[in-house]
N, C-alpha and C. Protein backbone atom coordinates (compact mmCIF):
# COMPACT_ATOMS: atom_id res chain seq x y z
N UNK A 1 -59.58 14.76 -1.71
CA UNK A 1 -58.58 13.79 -1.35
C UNK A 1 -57.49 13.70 -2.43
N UNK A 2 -57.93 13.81 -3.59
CA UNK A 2 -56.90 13.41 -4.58
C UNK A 2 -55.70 14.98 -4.61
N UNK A 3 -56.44 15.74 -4.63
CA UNK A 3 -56.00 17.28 -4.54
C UNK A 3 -54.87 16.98 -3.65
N UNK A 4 -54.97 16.87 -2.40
CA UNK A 4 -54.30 16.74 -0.99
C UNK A 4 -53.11 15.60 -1.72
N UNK A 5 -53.62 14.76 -2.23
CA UNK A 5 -52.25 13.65 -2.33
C UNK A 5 -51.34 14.60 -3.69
N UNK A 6 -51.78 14.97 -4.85
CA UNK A 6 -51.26 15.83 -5.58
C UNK A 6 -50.50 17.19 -4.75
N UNK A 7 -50.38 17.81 -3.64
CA UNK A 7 -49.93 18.57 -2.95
C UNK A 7 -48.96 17.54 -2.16
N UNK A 8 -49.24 16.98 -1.76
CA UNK A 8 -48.68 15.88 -1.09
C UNK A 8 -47.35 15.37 -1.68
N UNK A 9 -47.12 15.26 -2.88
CA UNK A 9 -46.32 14.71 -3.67
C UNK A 9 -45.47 16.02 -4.66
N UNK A 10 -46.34 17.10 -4.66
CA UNK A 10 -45.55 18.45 -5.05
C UNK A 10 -44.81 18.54 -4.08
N UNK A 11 -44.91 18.17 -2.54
CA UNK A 11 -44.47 18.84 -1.81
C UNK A 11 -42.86 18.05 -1.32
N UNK A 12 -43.43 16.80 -1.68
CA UNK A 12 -42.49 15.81 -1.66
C UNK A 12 -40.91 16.34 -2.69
N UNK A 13 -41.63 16.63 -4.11
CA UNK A 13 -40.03 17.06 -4.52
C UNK A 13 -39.56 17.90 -4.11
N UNK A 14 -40.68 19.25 -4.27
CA UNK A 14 -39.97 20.41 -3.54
C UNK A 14 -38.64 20.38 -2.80
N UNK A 15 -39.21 19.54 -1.58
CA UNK A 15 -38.08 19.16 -0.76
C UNK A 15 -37.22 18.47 -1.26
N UNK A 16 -36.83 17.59 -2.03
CA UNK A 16 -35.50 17.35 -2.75
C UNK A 16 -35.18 16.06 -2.41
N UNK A 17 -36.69 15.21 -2.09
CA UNK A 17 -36.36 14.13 -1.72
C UNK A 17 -37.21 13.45 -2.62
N UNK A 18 -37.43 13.64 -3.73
CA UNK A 18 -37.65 13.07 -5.02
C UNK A 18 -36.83 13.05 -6.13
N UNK A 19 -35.54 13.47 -5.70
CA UNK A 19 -34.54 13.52 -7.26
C UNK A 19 -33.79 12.29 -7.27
N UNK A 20 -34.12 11.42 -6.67
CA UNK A 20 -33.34 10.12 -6.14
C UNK A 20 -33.78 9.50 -8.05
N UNK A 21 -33.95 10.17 -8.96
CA UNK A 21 -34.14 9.47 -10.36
C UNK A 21 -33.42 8.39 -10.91
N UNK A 22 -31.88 8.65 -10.47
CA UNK A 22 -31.22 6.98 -11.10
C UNK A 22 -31.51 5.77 -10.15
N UNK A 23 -31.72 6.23 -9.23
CA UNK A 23 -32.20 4.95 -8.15
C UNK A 23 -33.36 4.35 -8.58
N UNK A 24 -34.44 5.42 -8.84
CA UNK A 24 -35.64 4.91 -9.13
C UNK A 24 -35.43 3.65 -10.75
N UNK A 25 -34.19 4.50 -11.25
CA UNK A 25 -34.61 4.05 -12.90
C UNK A 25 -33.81 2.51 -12.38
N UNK A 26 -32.70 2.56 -11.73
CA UNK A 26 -32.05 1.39 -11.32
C UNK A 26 -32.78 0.06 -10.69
N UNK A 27 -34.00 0.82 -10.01
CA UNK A 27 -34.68 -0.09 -9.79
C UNK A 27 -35.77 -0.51 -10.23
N UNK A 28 -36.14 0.30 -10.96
CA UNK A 28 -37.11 -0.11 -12.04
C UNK A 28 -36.66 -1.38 -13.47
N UNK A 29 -35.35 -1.24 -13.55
CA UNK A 29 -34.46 -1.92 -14.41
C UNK A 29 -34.32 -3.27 -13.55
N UNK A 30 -34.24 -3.29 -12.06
CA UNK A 30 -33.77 -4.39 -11.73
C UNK A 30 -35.02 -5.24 -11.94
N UNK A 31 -36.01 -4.93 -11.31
CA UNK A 31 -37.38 -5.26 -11.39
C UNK A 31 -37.89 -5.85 -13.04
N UNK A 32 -37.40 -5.50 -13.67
CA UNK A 32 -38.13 -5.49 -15.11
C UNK A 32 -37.20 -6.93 -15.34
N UNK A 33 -35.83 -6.70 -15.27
CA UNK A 33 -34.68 -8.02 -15.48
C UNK A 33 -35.70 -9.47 -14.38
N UNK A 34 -35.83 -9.03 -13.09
CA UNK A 34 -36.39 -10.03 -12.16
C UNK A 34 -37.89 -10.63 -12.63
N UNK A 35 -38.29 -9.30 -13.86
CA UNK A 35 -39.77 -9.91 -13.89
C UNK A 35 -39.90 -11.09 -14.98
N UNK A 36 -39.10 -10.12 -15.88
CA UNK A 36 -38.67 -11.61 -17.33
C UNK A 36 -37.93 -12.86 -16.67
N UNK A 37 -37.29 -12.98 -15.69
CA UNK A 37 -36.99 -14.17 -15.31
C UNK A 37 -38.14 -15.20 -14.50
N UNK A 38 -39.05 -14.34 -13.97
CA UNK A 38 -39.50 -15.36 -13.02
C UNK A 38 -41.24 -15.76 -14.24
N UNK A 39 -41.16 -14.42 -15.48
CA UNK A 39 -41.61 -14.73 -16.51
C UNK A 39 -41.23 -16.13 -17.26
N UNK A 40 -40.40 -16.24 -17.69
CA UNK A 40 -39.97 -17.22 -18.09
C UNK A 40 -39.51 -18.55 -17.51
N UNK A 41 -39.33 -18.34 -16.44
CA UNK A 41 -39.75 -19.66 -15.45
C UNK A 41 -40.92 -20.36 -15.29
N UNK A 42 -41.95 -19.32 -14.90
CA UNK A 42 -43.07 -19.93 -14.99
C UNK A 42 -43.88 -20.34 -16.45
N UNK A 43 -43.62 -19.63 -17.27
CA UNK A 43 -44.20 -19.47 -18.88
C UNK A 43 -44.38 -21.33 -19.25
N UNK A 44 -45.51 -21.19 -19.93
CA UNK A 44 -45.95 -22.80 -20.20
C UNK A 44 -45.16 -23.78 -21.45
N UNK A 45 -43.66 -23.20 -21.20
CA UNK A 45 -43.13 -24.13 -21.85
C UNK A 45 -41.92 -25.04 -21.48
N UNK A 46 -41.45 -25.97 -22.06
CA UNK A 46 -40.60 -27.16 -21.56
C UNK A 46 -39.44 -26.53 -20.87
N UNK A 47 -39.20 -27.67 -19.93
CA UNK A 47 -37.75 -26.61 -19.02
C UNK A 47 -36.47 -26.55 -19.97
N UNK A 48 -36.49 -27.22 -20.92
CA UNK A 48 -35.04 -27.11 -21.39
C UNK A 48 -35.31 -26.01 -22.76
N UNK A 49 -36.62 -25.82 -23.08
CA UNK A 49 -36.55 -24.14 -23.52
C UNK A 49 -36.35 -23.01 -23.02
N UNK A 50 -36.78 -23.57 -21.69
CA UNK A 50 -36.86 -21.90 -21.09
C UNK A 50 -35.22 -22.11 -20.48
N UNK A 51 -34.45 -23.53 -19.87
CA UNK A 51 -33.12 -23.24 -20.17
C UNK A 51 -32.10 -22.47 -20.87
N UNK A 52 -32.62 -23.28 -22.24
CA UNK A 52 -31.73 -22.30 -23.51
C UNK A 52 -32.16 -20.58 -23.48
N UNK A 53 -33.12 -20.25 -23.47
CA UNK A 53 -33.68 -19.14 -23.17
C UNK A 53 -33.04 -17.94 -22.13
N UNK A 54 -33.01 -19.13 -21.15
CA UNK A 54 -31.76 -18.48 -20.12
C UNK A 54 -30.66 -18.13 -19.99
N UNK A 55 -30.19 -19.23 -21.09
CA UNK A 55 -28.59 -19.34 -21.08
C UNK A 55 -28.69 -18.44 -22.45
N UNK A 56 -29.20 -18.09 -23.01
CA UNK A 56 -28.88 -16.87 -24.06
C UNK A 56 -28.90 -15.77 -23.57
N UNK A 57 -29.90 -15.53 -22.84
CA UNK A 57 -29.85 -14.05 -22.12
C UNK A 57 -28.52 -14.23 -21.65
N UNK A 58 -28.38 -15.14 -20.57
CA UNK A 58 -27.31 -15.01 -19.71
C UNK A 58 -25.81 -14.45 -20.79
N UNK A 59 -25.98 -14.78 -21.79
CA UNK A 59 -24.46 -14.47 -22.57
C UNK A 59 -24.77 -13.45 -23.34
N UNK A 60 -26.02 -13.45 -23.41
CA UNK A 60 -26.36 -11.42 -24.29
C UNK A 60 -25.69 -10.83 -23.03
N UNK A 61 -26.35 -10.83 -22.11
CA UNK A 61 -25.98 -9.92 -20.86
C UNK A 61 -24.21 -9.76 -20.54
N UNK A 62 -23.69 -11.17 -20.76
CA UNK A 62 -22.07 -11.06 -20.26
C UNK A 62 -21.33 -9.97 -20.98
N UNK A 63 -22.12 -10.80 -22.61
CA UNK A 63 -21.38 -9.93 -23.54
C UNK A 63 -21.22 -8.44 -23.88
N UNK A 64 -22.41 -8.12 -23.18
CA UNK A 64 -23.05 -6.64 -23.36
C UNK A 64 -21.83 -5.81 -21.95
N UNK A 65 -21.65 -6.68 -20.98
CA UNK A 65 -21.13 -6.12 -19.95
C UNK A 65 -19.58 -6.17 -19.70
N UNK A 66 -19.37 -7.47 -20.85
CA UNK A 66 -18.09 -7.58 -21.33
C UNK A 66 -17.44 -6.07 -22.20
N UNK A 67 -18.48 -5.76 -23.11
CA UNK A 67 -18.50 -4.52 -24.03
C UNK A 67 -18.51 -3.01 -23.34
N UNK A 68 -18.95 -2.95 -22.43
CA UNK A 68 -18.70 -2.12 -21.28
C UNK A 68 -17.78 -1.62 -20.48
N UNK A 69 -17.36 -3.05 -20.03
CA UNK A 69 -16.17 -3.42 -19.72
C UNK A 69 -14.81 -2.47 -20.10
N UNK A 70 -15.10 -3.21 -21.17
CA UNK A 70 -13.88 -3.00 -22.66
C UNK A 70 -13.65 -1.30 -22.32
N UNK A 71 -15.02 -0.58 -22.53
CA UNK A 71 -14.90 0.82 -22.92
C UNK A 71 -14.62 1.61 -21.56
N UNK A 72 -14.93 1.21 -20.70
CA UNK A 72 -14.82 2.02 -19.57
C UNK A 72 -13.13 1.41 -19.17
N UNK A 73 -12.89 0.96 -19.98
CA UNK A 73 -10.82 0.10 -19.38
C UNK A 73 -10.75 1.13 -20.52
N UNK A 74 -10.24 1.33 -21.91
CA UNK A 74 -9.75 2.10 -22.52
C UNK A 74 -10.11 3.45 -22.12
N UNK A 75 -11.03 4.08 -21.72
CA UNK A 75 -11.74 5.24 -21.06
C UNK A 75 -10.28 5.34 -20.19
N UNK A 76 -10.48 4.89 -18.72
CA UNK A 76 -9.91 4.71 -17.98
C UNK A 76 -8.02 4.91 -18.46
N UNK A 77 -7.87 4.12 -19.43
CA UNK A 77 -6.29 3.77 -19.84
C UNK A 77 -5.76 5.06 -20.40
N UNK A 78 -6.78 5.75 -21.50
CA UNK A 78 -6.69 7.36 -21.79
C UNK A 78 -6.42 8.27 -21.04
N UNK A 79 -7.85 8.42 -19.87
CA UNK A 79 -7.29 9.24 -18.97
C UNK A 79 -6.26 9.27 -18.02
N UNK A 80 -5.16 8.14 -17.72
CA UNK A 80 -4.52 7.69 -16.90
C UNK A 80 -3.30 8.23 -18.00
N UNK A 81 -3.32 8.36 -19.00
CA UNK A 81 -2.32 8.55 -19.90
C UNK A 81 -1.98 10.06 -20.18
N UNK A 82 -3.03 10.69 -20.18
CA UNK A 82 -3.09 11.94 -20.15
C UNK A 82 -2.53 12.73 -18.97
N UNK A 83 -3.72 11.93 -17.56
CA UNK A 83 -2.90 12.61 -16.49
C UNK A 83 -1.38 12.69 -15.93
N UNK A 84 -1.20 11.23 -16.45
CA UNK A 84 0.46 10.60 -16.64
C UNK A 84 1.52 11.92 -17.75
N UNK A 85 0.61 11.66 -18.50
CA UNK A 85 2.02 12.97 -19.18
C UNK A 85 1.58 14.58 -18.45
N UNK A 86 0.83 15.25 -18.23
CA UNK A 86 0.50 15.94 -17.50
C UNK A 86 1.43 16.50 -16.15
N UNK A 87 1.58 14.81 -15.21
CA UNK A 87 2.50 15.16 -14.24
C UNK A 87 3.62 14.72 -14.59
N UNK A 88 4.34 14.24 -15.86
CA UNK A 88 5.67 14.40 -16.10
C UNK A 88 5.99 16.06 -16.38
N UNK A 89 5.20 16.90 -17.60
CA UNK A 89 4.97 17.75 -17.56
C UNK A 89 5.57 18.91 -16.47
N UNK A 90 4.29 18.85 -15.61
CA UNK A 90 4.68 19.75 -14.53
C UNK A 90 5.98 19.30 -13.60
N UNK A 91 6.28 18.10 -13.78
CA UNK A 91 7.40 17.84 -12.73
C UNK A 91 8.77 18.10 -13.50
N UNK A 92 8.78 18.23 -14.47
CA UNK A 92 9.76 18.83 -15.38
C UNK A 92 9.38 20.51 -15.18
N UNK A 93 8.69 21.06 -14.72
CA UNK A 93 8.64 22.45 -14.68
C UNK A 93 9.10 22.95 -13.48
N UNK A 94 9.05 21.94 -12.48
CA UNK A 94 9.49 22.23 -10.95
C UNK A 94 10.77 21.69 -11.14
N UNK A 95 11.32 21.22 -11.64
CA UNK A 95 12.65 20.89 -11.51
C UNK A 95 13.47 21.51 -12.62
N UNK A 96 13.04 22.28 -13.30
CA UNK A 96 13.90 23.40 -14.00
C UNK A 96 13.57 24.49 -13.62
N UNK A 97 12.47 24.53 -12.63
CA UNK A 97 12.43 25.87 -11.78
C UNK A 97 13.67 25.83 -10.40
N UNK A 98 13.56 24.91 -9.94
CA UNK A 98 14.57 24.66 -9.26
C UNK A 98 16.04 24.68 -9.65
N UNK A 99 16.19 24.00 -10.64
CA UNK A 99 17.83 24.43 -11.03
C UNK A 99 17.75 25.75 -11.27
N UNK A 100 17.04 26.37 -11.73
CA UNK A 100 16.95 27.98 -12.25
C UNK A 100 17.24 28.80 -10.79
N UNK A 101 16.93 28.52 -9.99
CA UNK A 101 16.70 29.05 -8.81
C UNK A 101 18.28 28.82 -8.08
N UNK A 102 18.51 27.51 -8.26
CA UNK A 102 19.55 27.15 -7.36
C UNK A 102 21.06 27.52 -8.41
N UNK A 103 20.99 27.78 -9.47
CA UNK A 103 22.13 28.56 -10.13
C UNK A 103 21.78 29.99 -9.67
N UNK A 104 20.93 30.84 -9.36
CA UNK A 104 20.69 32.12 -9.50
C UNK A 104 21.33 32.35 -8.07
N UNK A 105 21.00 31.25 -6.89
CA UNK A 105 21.23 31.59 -5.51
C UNK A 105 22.83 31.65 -5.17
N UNK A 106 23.09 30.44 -6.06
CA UNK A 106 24.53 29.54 -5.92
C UNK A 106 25.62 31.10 -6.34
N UNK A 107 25.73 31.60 -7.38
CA UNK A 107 25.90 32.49 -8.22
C UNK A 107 25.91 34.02 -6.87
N UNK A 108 24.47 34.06 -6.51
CA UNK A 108 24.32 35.42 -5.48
C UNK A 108 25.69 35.59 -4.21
N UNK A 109 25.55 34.02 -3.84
CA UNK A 109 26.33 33.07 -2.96
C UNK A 109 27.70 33.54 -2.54
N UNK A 110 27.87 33.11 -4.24
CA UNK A 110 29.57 33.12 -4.49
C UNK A 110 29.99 34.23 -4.62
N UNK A 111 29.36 35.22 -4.81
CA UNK A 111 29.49 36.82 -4.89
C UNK A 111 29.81 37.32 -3.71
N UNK A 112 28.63 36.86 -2.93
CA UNK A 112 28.47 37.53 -1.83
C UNK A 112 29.86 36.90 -0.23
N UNK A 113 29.91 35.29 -0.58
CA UNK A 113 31.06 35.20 -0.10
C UNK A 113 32.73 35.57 -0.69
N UNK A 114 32.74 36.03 -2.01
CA UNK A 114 34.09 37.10 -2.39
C UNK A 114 34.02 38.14 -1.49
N UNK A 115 32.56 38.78 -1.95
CA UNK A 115 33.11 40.10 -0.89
C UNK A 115 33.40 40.15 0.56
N UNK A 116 32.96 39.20 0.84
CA UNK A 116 33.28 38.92 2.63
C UNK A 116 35.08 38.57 2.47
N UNK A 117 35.40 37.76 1.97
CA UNK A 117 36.48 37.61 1.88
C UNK A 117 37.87 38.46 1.47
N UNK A 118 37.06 39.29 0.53
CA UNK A 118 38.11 40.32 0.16
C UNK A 118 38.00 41.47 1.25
N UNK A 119 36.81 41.46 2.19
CA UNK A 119 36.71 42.59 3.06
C UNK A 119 37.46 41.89 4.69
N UNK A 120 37.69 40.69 4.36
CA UNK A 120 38.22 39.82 6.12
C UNK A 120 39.53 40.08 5.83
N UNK A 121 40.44 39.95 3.95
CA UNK A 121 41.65 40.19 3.03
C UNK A 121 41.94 42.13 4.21
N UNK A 122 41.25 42.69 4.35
CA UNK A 122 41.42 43.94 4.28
C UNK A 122 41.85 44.64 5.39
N UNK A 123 40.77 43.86 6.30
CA UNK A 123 40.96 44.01 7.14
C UNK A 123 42.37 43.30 8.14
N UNK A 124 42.76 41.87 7.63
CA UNK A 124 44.19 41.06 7.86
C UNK A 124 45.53 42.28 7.23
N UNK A 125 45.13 43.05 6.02
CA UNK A 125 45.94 43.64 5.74
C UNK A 125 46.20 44.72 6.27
N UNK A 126 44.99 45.33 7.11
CA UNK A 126 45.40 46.31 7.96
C UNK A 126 45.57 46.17 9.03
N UNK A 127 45.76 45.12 9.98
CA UNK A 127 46.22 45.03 11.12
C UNK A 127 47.61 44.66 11.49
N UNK A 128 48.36 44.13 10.04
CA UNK A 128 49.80 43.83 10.07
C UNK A 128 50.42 44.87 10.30
């Protein structure tokens, strides 16, 4: 029997329905937070210890998530800064590709309408 459940549970990851690991750890974390609370609720001491008790966690925790906070906003403000000069960057590359382009055409243009003109010139001059 034990064999069978050990196969049982190889067989389980195999299939790929055991990698669910941050879920598990997420909830193992939530559980552990839910257990110290209802720990300390019940625990045999006066309510306005296990108050204060509470209300300290409660501001370890803000603060800790406040600190988090903080780093994942500057995180965030960096990469937004980076990608920000990035697409000034490239949009300065498309738009001096473009003038580059549109002098080269403008230029082909003006060439190409002289010679029409000096050849319409040629033809006016030979029909007089």
């Amino acid at each position: 029997m034990v064999n069978e459940n050990k196969l049982l549970t190889l067989n389980y990851y195999k299939m790929g329905k055991g990698k669910n690991t941050a879920g598990i750890i997420a909830g193992l974390l939530a559980g552990a937070a839910v257990g110290v609370v209802l720990g300390m609720l019940y625990a045999p001491e006066e309510g306005k210890e296990t108050r204060k008790k509470l209300k300290a966690k409660a501001n370890d925790l803000k603060d800790q998530a406040l600190d988090e906070y903080d780093k994942v906003s500057e995180k965030v403000k960096s990469e937004y800064g980076n990608l920000s000069d990035k697409a000034k960057e490239n949009l300065d590359k498309v738009v001096s590709s473009v003038k580059e382009s549109y002098e080269k055409y403008k230029h082909t243009a003006a060439n190409k309408a002289s010679g029409i003109v000096k050849e319409v010139e040629t033809e006016l001059d030979a029909l007089k």
